[in-house]
C-alpha atoms as a PDB file:
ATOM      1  CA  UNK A   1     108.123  87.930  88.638  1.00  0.00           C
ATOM      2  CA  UNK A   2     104.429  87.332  88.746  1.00  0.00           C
ATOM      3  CA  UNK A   3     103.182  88.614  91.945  1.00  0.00           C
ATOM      4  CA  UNK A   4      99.491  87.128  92.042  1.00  0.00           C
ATOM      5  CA  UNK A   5      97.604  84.587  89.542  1.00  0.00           C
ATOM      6  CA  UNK A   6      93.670  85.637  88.691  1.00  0.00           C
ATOM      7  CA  UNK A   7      91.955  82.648  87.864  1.00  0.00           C
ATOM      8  CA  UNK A   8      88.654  83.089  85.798  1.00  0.00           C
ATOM      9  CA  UNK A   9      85.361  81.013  86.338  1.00  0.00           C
ATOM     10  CA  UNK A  10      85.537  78.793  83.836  1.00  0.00           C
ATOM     11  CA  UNK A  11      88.501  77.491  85.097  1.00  0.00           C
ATOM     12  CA  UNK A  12      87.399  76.575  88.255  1.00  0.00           C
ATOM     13  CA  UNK A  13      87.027  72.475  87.061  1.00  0.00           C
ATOM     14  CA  UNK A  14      90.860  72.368  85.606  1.00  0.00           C
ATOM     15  CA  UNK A  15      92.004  71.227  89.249  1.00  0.00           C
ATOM     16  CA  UNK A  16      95.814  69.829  87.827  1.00  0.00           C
ATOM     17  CA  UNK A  17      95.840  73.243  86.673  1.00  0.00           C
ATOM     18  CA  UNK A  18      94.811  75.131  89.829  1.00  0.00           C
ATOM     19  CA  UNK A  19      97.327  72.754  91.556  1.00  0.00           C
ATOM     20  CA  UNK A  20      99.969  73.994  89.335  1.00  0.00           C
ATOM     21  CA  UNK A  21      99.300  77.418  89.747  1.00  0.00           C
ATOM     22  CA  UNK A  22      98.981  76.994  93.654  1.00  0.00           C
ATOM     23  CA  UNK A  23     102.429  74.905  93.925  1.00  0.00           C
ATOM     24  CA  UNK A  24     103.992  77.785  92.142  1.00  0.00           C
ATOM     25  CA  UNK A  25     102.369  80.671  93.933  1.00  0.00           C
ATOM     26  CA  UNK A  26      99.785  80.725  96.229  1.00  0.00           C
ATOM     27  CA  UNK A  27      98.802  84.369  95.896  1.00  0.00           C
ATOM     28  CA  UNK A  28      95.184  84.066  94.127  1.00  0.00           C
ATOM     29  CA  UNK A  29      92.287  85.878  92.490  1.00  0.00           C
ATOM     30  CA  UNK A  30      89.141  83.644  92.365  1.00  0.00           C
ATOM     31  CA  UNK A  31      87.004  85.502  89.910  1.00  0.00           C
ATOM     32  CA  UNK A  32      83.776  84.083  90.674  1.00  0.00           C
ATOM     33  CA  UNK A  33      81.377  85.589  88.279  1.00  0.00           C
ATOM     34  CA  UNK A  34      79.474  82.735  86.444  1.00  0.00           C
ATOM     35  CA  UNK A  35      80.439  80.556  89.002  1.00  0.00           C
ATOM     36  CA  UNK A  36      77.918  78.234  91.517  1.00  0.00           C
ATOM     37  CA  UNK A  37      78.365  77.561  94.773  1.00  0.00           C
ATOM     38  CA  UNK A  38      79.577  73.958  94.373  1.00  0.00           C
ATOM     39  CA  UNK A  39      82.117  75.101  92.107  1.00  0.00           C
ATOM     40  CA  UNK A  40      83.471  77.312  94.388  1.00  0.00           C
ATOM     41  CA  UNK A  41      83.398  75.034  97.342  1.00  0.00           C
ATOM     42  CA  UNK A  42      85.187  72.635  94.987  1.00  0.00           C
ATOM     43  CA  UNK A  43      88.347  75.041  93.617  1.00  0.00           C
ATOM     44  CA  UNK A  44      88.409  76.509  96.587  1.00  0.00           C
ATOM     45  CA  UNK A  45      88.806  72.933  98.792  1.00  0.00           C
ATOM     46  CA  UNK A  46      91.361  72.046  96.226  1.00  0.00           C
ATOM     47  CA  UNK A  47      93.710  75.404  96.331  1.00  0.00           C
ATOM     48  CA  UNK A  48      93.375  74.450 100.356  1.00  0.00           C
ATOM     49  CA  UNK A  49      94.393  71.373 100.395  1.00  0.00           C
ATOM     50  CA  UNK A  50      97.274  71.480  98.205  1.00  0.00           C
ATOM     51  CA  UNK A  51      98.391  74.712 100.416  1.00  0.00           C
ATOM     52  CA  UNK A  52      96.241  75.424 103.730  1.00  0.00           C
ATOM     53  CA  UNK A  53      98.452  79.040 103.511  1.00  0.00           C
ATOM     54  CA  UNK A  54      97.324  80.047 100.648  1.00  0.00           C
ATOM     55  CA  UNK A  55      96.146  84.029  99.985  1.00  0.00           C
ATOM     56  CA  UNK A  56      92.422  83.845  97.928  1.00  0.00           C
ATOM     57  CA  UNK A  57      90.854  86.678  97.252  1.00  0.00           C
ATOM     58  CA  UNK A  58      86.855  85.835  95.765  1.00  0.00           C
ATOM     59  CA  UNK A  59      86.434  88.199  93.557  1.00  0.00           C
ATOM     60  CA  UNK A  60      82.773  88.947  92.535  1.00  0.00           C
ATOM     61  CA  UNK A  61      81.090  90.017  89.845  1.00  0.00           C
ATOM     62  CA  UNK A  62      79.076  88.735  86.678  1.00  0.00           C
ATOM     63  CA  UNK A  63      81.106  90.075  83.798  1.00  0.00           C
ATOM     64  CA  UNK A  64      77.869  91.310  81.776  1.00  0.00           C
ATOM     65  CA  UNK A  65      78.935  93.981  78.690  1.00  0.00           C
ATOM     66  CA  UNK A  66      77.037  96.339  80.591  1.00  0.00           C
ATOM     67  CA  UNK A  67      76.240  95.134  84.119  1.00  0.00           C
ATOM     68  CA  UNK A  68      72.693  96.140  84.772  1.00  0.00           C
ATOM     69  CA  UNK A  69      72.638  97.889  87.935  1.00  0.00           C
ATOM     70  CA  UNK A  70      70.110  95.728  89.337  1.00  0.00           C
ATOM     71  CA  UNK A  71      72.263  92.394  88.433  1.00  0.00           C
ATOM     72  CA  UNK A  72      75.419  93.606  90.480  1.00  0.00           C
ATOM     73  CA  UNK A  73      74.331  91.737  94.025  1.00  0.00           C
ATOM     74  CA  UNK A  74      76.789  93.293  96.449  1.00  0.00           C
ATOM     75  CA  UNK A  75      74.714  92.047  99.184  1.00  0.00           C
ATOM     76  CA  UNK A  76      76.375  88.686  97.677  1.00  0.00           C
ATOM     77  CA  UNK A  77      79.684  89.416  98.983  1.00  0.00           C
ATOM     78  CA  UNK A  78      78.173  89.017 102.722  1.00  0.00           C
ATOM     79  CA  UNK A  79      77.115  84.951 101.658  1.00  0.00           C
ATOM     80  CA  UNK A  80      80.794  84.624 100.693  1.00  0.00           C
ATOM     81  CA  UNK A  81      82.651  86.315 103.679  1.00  0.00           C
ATOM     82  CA  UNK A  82      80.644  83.967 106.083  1.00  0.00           C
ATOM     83  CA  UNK A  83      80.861  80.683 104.415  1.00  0.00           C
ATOM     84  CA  UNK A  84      84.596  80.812 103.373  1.00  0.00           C
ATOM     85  CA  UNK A  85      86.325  83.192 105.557  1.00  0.00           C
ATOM     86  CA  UNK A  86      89.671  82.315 106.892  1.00  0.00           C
ATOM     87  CA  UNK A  87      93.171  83.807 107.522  1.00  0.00           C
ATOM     88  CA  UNK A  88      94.454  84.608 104.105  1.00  0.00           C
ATOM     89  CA  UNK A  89      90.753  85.247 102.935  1.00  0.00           C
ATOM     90  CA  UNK A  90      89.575  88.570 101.214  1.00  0.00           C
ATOM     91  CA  UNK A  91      87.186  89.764  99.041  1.00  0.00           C
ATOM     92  CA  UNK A  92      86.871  92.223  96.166  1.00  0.00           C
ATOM     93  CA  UNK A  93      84.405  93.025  93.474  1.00  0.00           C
ATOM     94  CA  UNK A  94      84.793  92.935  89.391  1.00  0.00           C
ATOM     95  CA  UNK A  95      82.362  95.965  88.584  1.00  0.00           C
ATOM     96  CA  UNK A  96      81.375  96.109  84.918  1.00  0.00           C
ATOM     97  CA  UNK A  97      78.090  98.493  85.232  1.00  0.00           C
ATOM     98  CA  UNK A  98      77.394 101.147  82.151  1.00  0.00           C
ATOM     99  CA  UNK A  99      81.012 103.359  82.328  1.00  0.00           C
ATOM    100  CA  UNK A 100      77.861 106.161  80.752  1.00  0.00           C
ATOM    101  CA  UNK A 101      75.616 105.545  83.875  1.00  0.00           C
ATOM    102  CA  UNK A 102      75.600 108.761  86.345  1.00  0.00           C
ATOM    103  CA  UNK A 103      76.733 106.231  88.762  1.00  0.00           C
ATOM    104  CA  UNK A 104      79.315 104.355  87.577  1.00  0.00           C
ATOM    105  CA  UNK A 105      81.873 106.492  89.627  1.00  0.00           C
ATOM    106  CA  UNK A 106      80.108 105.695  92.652  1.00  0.00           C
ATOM    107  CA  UNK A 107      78.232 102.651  93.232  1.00  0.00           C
ATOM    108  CA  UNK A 108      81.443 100.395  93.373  1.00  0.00           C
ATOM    109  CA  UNK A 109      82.639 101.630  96.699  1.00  0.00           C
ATOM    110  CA  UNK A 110      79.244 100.443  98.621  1.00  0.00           C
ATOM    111  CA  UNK A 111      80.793  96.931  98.546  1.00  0.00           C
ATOM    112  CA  UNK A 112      83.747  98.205 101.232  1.00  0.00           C
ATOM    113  CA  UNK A 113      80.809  98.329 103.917  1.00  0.00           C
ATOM    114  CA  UNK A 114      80.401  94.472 102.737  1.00  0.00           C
ATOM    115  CA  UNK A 115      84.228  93.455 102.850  1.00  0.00           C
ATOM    116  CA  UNK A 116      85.611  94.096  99.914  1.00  0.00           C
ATOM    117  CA  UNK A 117      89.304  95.187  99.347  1.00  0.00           C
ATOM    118  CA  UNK A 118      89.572  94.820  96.119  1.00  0.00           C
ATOM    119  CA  UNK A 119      87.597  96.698  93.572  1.00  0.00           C
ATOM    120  CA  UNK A 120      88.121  95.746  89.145  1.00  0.00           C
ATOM    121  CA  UNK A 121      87.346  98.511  87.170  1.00  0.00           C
ATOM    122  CA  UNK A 122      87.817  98.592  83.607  1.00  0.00           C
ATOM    123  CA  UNK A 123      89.520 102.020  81.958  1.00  0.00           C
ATOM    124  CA  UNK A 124      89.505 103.415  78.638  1.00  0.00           C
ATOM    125  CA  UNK A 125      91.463 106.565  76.675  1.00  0.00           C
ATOM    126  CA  UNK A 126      88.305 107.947  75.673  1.00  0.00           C
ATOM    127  CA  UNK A 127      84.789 106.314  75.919  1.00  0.00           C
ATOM    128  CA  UNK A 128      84.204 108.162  72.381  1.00  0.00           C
ATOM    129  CA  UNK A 129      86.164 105.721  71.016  1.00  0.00           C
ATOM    130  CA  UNK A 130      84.240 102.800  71.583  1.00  0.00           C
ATOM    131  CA  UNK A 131      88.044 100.285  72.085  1.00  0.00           C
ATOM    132  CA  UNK A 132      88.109  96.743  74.129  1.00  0.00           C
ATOM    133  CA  UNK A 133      85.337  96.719  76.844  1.00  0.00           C
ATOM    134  CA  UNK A 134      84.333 100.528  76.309  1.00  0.00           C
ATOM    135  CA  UNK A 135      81.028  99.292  77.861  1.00  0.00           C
ATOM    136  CA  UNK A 136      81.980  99.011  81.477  1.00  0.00           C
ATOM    137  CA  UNK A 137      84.644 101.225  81.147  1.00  0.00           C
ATOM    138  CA  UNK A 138      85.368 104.647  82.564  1.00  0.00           C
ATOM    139  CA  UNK A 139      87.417 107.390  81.095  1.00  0.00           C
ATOM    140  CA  UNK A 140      90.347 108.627  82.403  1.00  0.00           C
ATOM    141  CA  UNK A 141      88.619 111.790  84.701  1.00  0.00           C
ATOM    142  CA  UNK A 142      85.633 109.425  85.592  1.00  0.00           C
ATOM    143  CA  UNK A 143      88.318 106.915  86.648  1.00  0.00           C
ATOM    144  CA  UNK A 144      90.003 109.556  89.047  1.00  0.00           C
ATOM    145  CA  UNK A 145      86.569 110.570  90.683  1.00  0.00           C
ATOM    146  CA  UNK A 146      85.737 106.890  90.935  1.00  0.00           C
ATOM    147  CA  UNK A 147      89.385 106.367  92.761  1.00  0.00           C
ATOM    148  CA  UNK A 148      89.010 109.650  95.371  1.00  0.00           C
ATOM    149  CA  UNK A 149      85.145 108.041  96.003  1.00  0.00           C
ATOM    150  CA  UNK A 150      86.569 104.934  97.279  1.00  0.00           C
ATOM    151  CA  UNK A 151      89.483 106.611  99.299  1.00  0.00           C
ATOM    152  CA  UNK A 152      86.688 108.740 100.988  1.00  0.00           C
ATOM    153  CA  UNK A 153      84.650 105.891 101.591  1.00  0.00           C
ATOM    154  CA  UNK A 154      87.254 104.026 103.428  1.00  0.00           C
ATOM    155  CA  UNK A 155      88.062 106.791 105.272  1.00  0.00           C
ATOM    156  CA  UNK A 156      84.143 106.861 106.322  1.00  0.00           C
ATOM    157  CA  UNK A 157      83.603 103.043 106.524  1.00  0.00           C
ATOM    158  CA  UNK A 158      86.409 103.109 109.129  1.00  0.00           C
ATOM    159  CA  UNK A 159      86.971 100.380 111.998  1.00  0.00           C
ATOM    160  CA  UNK A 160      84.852  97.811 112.860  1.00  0.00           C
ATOM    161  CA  UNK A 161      84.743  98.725 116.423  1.00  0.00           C
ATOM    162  CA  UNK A 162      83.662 100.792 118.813  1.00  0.00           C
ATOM    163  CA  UNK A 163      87.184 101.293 120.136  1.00  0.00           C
ATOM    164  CA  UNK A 164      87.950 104.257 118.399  1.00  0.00           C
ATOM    165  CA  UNK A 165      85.665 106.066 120.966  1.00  0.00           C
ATOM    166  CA  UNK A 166      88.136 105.634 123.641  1.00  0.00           C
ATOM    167  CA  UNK A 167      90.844 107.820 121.927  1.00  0.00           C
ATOM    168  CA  UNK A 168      88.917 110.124 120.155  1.00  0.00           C
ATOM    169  CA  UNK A 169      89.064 114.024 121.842  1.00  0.00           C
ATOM    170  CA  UNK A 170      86.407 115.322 120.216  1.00  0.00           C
ATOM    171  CA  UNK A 171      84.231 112.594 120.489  1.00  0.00           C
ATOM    172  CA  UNK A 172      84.847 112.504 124.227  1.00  0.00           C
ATOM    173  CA  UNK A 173      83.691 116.498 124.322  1.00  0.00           C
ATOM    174  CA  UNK A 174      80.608 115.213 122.382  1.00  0.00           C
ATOM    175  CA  UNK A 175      80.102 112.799 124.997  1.00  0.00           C
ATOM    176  CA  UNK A 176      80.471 115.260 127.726  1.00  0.00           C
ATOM    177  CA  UNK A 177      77.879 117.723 126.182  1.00  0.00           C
ATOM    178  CA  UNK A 178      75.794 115.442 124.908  1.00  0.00           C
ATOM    179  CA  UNK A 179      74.837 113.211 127.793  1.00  0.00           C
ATOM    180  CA  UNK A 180      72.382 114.725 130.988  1.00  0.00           C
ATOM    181  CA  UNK A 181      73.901 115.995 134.136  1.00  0.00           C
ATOM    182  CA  UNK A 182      72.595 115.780 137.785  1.00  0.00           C
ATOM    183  CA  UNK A 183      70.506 119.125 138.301  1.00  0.00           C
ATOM    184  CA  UNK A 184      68.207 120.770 141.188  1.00  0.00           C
ATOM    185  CA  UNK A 185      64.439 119.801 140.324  1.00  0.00           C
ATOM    186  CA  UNK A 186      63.624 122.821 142.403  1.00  0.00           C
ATOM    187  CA  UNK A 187      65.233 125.160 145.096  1.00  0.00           C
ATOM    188  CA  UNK A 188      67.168 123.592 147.343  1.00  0.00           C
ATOM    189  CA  UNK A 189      69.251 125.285 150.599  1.00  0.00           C
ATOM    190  CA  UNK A 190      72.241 123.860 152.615  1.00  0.00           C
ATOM    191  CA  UNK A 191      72.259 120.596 154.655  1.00  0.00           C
ATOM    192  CA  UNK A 192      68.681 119.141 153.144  1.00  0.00           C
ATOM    193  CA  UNK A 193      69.290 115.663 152.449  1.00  0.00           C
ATOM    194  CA  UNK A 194      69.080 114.856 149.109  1.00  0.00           C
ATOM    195  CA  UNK A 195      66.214 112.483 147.069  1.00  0.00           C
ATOM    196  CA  UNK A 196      65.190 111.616 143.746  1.00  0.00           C
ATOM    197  CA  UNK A 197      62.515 114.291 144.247  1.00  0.00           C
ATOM    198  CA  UNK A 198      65.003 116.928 144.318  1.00  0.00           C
ATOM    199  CA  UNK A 199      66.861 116.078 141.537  1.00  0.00           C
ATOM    200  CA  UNK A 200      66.127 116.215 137.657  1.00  0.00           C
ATOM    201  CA  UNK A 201      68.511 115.262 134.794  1.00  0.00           C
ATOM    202  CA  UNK A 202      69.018 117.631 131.865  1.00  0.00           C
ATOM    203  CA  UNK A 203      71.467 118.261 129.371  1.00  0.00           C
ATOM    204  CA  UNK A 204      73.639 120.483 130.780  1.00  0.00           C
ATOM    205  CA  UNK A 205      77.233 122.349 130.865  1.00  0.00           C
ATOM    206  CA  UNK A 206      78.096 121.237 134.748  1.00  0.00           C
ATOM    207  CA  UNK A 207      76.673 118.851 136.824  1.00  0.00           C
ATOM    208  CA  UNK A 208      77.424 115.084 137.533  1.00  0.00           C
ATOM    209  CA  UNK A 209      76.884 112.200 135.020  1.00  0.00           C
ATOM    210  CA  UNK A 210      74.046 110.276 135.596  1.00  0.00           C
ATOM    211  CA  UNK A 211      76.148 106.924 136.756  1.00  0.00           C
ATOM    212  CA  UNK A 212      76.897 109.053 140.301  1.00  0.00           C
ATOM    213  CA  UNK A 213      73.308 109.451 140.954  1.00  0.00           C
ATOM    214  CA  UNK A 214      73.376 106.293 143.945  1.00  0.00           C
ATOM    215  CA  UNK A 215      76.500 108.008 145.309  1.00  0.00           C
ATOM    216  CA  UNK A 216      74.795 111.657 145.153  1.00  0.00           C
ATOM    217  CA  UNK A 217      71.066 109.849 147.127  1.00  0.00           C
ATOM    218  CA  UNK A 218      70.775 109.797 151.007  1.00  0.00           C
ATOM    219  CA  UNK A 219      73.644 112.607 151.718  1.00  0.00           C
ATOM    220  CA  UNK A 220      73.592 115.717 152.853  1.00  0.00           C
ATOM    221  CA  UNK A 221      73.920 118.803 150.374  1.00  0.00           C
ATOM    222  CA  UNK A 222      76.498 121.723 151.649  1.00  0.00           C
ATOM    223  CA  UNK A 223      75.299 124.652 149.609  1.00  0.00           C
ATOM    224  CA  UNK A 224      72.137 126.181 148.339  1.00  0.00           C
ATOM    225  CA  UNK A 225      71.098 125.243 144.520  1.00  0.00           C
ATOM    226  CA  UNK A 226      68.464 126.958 142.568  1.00  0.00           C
ATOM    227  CA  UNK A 227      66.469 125.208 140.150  1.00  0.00           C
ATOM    228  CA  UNK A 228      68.500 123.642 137.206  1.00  0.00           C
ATOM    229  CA  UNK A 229      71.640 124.706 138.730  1.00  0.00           C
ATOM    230  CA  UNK A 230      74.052 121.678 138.793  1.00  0.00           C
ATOM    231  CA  UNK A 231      74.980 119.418 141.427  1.00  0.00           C
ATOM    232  CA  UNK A 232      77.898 117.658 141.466  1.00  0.00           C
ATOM    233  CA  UNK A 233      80.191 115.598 143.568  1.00  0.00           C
ATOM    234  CA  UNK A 234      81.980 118.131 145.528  1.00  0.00           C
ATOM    235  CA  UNK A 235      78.519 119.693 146.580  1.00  0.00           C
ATOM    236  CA  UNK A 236      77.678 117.064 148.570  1.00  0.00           C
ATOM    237  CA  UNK A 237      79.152 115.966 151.984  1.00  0.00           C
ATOM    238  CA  UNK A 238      81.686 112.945 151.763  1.00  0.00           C
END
């Protein structure tokens, strides 16, 4: 009932073995840490060709006993999404920084803005303890902080798109307050015919959005505006 293989590094270069592992489930965790790029280009041609539909997830990470912070190289998950993305394609990262670092809890979820849906972290009882891989390893409240981090960060990495604009109320009020409105540069009375001159754009509560200024030039205003007062489509004749 094994639902996914992870496959280590070092053995990237047993390809009878990959091919086994592929034939009998194609559902894959490429842990890549110690691994060049060659290697991976090689294990990863080979899981391909013996099943173009196969699910691989590169999973990043050099599996130091602490991971200095400085030797983590999320930036390297971008290098890996371009050259081998792909339907069936994801990315995660196998964090093993200092579980004592102020950080630890943290740091892990900056590699979501990069791609990553996947995120290894090791846990442990009690880091007082010192058991298997205490060094990278959070305790069991660090390990809930580090889990309600990453669900927040999601939440504020959000879609790749601009599209979200288009359906979003309260960003559409923004829009509305935010952006300048067609207003009187100066005083202006009944029937003059209006000109750039008389017009200024501010930010404002009424008053037409800037992209009706050409039909707003050349006609004829029908009632008197004072200075900064708004001028909008119905105040001008058809």
């Amino acid at each position: 009932n094994v639902k996914k293989y992870v496959v280590s590094a070092a053995s990237f270069l047993e390809l009878d073995l990959i091919e086994d592992i592929v034939s009998y489930n194609n559902d894959i965790i490429l842990r890549t840490g110690g691994a060049t790029i060659d290697e991976i280009d090689t294990v990863l041609e080979h899981i391909y060709n013996t099943d173009e539909t196969s699910k691989v997830c590169l999973l990043a990470g050099i599996q130091l006993y602490p991971t200095p912070i400085e030797d983590m190289h999320i930036s390297s998950l971008s290098l890996l999404h371009d050259r081998y993305k792909r339907p069936g394609f994801t990315l995660g990262l196998a964090d093993h920084i200092d579980g004592d670092h102020p950080y630890a809890e943290y740091l892990p979820a900056i590699s979501l803005a990069l791609g990553s849906t996947v995120l290894e972290k090791h846990i442990t009882t009690d880091r007082e303890e010192k058991l298997e891989d205490y060094e990278a390893a959070l305790g069991i409240d660090q390990f809930k902080t580090f889990v309600d981090y990453v669900r927040e960060a999601e939440k504020a990495i959000g879609e790749k798109s601009l599209d979200y604009m288009n359906d979003n109320e309260s960003y559409k009020k923004y829009r509305l307050v935010g952006r300048k409105k067609i207003v009187a540069s100066r005083d202006l009375v009944a029937g003059e015919i209006l000109t750039n001159e008389m017009l200024s754009f501010k930010r404002a509560d009424y008053g037409a959005q800037l992209e009706s200024l050409e039909s707003i030039l050349g006609k004829k205003l029908l009632i008197d505006r004072k200075v900064d007062e708004a001028i909008d489509i119905e105040h001008i004749e058809k």
